[in-house]
Protein backbone atom coordinates (compact mmCIF):
# COMPACT_ATOMS: atom_id res chain seq x y z
CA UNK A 1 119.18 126.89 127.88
CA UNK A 2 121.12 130.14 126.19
CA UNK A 3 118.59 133.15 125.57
CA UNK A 4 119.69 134.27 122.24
CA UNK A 5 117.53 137.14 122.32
CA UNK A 6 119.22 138.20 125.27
CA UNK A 7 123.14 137.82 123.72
CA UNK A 8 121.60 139.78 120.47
CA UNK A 9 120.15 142.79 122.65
CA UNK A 10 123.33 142.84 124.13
CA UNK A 11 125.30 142.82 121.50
CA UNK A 12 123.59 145.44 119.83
CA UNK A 13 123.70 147.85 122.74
CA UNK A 14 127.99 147.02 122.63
CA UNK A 15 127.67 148.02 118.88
CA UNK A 16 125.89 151.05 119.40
CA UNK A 17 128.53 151.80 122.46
CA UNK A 18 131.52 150.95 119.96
CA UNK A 19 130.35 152.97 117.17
CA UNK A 20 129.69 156.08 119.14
CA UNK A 21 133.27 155.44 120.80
CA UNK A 22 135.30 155.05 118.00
CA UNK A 23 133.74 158.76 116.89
CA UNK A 24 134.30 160.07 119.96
CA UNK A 25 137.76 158.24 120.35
CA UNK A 26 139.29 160.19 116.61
CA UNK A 27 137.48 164.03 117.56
CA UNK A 28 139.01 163.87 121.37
CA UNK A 29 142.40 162.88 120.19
CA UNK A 30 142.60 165.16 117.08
CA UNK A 31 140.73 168.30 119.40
CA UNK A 32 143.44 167.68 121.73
CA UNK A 33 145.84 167.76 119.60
CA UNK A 34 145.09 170.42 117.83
CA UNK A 35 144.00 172.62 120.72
CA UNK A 36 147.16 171.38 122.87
CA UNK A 37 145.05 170.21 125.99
CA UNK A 38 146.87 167.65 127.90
CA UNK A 39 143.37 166.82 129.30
CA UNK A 40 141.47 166.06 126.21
CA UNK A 41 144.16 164.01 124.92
CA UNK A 42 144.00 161.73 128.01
CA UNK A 43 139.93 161.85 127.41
CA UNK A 44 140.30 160.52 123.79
CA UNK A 45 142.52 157.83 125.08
CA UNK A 46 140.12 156.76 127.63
CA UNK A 47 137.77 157.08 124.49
CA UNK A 48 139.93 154.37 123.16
CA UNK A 49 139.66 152.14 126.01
CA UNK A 50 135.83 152.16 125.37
CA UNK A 51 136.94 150.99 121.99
CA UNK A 52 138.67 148.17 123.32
CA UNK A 53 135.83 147.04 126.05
CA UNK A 54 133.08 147.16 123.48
CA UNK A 55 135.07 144.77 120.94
CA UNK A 56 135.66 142.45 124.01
CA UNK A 57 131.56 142.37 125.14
CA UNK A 58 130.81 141.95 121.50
CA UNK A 59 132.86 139.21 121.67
CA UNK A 60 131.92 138.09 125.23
CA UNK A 61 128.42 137.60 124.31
CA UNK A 62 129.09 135.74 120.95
CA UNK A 63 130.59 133.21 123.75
CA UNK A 64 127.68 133.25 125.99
CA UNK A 65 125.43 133.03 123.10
CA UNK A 66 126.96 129.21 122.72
CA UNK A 67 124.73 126.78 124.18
CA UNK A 68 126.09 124.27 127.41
CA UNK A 69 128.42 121.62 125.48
CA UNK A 70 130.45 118.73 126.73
CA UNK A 71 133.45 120.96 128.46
CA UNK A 72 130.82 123.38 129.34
CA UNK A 73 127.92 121.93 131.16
CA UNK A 74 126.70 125.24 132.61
CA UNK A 75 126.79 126.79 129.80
CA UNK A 76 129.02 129.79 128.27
CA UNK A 77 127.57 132.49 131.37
CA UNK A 78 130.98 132.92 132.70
CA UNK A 79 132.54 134.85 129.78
CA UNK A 80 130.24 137.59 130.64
CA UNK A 81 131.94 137.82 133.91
CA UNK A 82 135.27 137.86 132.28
CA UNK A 83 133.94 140.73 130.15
CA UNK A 84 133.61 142.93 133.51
CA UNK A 85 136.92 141.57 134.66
CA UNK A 86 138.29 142.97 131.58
CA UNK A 87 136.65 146.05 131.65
CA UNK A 88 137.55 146.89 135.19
CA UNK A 89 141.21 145.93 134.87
CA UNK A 90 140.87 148.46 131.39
CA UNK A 91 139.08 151.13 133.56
CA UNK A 92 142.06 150.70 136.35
CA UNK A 93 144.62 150.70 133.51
CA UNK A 94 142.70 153.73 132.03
CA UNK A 95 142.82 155.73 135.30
CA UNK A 96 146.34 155.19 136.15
CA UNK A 97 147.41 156.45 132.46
CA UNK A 98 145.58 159.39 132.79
CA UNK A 99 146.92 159.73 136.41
CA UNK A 100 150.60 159.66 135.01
CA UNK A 101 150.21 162.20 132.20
CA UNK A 102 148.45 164.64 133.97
CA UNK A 103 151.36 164.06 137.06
CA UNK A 104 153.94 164.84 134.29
CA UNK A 105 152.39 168.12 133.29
CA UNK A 106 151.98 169.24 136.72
CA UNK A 107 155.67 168.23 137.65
CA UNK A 108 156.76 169.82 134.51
CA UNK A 109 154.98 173.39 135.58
CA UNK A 110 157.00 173.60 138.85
CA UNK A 111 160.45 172.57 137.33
CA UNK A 112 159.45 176.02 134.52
CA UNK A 113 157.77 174.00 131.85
CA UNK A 114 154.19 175.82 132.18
CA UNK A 115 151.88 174.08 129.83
CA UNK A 116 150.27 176.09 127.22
CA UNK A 117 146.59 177.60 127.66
CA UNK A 118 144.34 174.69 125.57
CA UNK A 119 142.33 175.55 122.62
CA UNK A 120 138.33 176.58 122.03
CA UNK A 121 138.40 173.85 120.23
CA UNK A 122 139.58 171.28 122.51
CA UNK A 123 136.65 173.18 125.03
CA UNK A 124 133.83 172.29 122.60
CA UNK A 125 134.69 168.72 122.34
CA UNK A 126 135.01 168.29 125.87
CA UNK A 127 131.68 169.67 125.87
CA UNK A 128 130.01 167.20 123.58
CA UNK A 129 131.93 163.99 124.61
CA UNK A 130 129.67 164.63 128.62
CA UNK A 131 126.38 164.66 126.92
CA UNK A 132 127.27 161.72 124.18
CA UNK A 133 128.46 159.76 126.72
CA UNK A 134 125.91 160.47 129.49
CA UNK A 135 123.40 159.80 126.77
CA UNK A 136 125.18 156.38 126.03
CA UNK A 137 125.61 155.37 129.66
CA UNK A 138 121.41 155.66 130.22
CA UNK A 139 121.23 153.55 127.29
CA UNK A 140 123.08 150.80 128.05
CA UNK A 141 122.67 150.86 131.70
CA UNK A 142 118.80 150.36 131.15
CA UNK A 143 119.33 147.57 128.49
CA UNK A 144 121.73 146.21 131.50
CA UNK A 145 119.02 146.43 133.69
CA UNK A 146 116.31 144.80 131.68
CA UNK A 147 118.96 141.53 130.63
CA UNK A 148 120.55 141.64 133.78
CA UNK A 149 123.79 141.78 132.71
CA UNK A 150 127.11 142.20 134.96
CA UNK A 151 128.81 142.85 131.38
CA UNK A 152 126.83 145.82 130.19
CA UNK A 153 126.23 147.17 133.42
CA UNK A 154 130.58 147.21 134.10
CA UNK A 155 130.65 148.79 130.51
CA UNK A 156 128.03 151.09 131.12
CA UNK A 157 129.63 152.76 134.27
CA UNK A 158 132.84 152.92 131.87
CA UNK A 159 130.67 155.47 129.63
CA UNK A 160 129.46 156.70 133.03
CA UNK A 161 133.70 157.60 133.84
CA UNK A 162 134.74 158.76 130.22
CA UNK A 163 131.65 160.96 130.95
CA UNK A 164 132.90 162.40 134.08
CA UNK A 165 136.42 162.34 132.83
CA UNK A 166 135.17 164.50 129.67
CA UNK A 167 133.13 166.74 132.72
CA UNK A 168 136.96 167.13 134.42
CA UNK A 169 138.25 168.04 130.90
CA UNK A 170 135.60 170.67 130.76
CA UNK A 171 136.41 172.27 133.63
CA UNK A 172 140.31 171.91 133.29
CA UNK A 173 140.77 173.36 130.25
CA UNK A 174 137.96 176.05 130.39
CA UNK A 175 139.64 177.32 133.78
CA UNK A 176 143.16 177.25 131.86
CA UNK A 177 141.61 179.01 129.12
CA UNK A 178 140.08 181.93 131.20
CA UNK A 179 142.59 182.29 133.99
CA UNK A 180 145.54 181.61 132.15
CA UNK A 181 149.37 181.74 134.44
CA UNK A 182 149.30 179.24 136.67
CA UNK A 183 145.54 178.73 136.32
CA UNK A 184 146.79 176.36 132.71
CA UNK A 185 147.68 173.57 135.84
CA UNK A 186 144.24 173.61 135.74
CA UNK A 187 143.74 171.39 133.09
CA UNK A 188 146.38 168.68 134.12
CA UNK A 189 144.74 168.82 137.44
CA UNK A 190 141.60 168.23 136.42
CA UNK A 191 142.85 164.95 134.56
CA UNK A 192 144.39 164.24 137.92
CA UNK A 193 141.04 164.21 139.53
CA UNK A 194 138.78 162.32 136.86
CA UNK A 195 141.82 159.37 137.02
CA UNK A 196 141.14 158.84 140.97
CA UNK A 197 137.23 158.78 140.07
CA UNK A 198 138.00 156.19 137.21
CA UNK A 199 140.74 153.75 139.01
CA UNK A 200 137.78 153.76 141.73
CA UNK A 201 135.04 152.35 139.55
CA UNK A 202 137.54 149.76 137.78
CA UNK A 203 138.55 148.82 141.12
CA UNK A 204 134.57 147.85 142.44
CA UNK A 205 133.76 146.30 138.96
CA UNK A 206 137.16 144.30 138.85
CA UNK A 207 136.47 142.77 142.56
CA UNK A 208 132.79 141.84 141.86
CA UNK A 209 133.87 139.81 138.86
CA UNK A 210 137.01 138.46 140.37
CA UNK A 211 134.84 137.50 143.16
CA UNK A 212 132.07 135.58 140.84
CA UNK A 213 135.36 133.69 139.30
CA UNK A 214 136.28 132.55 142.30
CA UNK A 215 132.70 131.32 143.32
CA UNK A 216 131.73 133.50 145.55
CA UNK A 217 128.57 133.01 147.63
CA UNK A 218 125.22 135.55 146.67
CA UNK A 219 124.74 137.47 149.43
CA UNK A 220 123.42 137.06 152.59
CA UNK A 221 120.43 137.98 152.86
CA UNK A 222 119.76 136.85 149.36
CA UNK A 223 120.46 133.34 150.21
CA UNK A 224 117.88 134.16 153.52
CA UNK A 225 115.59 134.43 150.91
CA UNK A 226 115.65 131.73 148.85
CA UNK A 227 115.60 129.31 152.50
CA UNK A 228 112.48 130.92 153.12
CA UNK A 229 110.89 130.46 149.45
CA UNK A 230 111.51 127.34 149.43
CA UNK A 231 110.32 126.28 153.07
CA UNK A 232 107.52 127.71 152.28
CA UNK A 233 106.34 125.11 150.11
CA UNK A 234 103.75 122.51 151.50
CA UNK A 235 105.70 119.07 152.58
CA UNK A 236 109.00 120.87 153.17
CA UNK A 237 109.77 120.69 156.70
CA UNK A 238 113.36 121.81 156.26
CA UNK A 239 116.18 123.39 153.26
CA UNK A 240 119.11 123.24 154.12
CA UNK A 241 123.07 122.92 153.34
CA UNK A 242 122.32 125.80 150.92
CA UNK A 243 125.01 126.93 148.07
CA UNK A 244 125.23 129.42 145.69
CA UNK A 245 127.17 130.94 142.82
CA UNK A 246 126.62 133.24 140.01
CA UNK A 247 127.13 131.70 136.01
CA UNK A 248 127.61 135.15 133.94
CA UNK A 249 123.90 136.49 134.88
CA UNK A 250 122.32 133.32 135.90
CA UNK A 251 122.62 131.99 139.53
CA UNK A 252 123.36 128.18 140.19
CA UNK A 253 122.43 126.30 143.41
CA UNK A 254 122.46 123.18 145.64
CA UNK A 255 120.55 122.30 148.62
CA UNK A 256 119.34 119.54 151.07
CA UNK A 257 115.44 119.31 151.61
CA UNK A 258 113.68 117.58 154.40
CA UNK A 259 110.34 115.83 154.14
CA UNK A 260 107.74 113.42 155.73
CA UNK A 261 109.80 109.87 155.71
CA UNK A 262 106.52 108.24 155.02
CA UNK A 263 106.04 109.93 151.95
CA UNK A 264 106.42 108.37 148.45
CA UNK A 265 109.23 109.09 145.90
CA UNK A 266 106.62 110.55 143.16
CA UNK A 267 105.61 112.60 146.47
CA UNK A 268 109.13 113.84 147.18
CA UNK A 269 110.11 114.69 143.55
CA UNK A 270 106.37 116.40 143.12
CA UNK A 271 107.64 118.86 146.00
CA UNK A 272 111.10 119.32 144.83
CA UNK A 273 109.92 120.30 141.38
CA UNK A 274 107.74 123.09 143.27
CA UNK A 275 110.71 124.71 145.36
CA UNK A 276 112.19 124.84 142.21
CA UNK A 277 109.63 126.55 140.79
CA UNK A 278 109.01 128.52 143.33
CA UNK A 279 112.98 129.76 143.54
CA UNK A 280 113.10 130.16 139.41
CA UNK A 281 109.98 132.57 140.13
CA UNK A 282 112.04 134.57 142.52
CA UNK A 283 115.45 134.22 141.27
CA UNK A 284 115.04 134.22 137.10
CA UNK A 285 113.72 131.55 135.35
CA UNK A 286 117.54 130.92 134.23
CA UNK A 287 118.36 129.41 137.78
CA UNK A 288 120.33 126.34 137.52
CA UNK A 289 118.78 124.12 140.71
CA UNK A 290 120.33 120.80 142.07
CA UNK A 291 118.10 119.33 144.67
CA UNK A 292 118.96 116.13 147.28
CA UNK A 293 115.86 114.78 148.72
CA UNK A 294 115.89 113.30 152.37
CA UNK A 295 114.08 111.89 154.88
CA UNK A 296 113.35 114.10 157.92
CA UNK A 297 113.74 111.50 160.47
CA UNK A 298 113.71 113.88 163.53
């Protein structure tokens, strides 16, 4: 069964991301621009990729809003994970852009072509996109947290990097600004820096969701866990040929369990219906459960 209220709390956190984005997306570019910072230009078109991510998880969870239908028996859960696919790819994408500008500048300096000291005003809205975006990362990581969503949570830590790429802005262009000479490199350098930190987090938030398309097994010691929740249910002698997979932010299941041959069917179903209650406890009561009951014959 879809939570609804979960898709609209979701949603709303993506709109609050998208408008603040957008804002922050126009004042970069046009600061750069008019205060000729290589840096902050780059920023406001990682800005833009925010844009783009926020449009797509607004859309995701429209999809995962949809309830299970006849092409989609476990529901809609796995656009959410195609959301953080997305966003990681954008993040990578992102990175290397601002890796390749930046690289120009700095190859430009040592062929003669010394970029021009940036702007106060290019400065200040350096200074404004880090605590905007800081502010907007603690928001929607904590709504992420509290839905458990991969979605949010991959487009949080992408207001988490245009933070510390407007943090590397900062720096760049307040070190050109004061040094001047050779200290302008500073701000291409600084882009140079904040693109490495960016391609790093698209990288871990595009293998976690390629890794949930491709059904990838929980964890572990997670998967410990749930053997031992469910054994320790009275008439379960055994749980085993255990499987698991991740739907979007639901987790799906299969198992064998073991019990007393002598036992009744009512009996048998009675204590499957309790190791699944017992696992939905644990797990989220969104836990998609398949169950074979068998005889433990010795």
């Amino acid at each position: 069964m879809v939570d609804n209220s979960r898709c609209r709390q979701a949603a709303v956190a993506s709109w609050v991301g998208l408008t603040v984005d957008c804002v922050l997306t126009i004042g970069k570019i046009s600061a750069g621009i008019l205060g000729n910072s290589a840096a902050m230009v780059a920023d406001g078109a990682h800005s833009l990729s925010d844009v783009v991510t926020d449009v797509v998880a607004i859309l995701g969870f429209r999809m995962v809003a949809q309830p299970a239908d006849s092409s989609h028996r476990y529901g809609h859960g796995k656009f959410e994970t195609l959301c953080s696919a997305f966003v990681g790819v954008a993040l990578i994408g992102a990175g290397l852009g601002i890796l390749w500008g930046a690289g120009c500048r700095i190859a430009e300096a040592f062929d003669g072509v010394m970029p021009e000291a940036p702007g106060e005003i290019a400065l200040w809205a350096a200074g404004l996109s880090v605590i905007a975006k800081e502010i907007l990362y603690r928001y929607t990581v904590a709504v992420a947290l509290r839905l458990n969503s991969p979605a949010l949570k991959a487009n949080a830590w992408h207001h988490r990097s245009d933070a510390l790429s407007s943090v590397g802005a900062f720096l760049g262009i307040g070190g050109a600004m004061a040094l001047g000479g050779w200290g302008r490199l500073l701000d291409p350098v600084a882009g140079v820096a904040v693109s490495l930190i960016v391609v790093k987090v698209g990288l871990s938030i595009a293998y976690d969701a390629i890794n949930e398309l491709t059904e990838a097994a929980l964890p572990e010691d997670v998967s410990r866990d749930i053997v031992l929740c469910g054994e320790s249910v009275p008439g379960v002698r055994d749980l085993h040929r255990l499987r698991t997979r991740r739907v979007g932010a639901a987790v799906a299941m299969d198992f064998h369990l073991l019990v007393d041959p002598e036992i009744t069917v009512r009996e048998g179903h009675d204590i499957a219906t309790a190791v699944e209650d017992a696992i939905r406890e644990r797990m989220g009561r969104d836990t998609m459960i398949s169950v074979h009951v068998e005889p433990d014959d010795g």
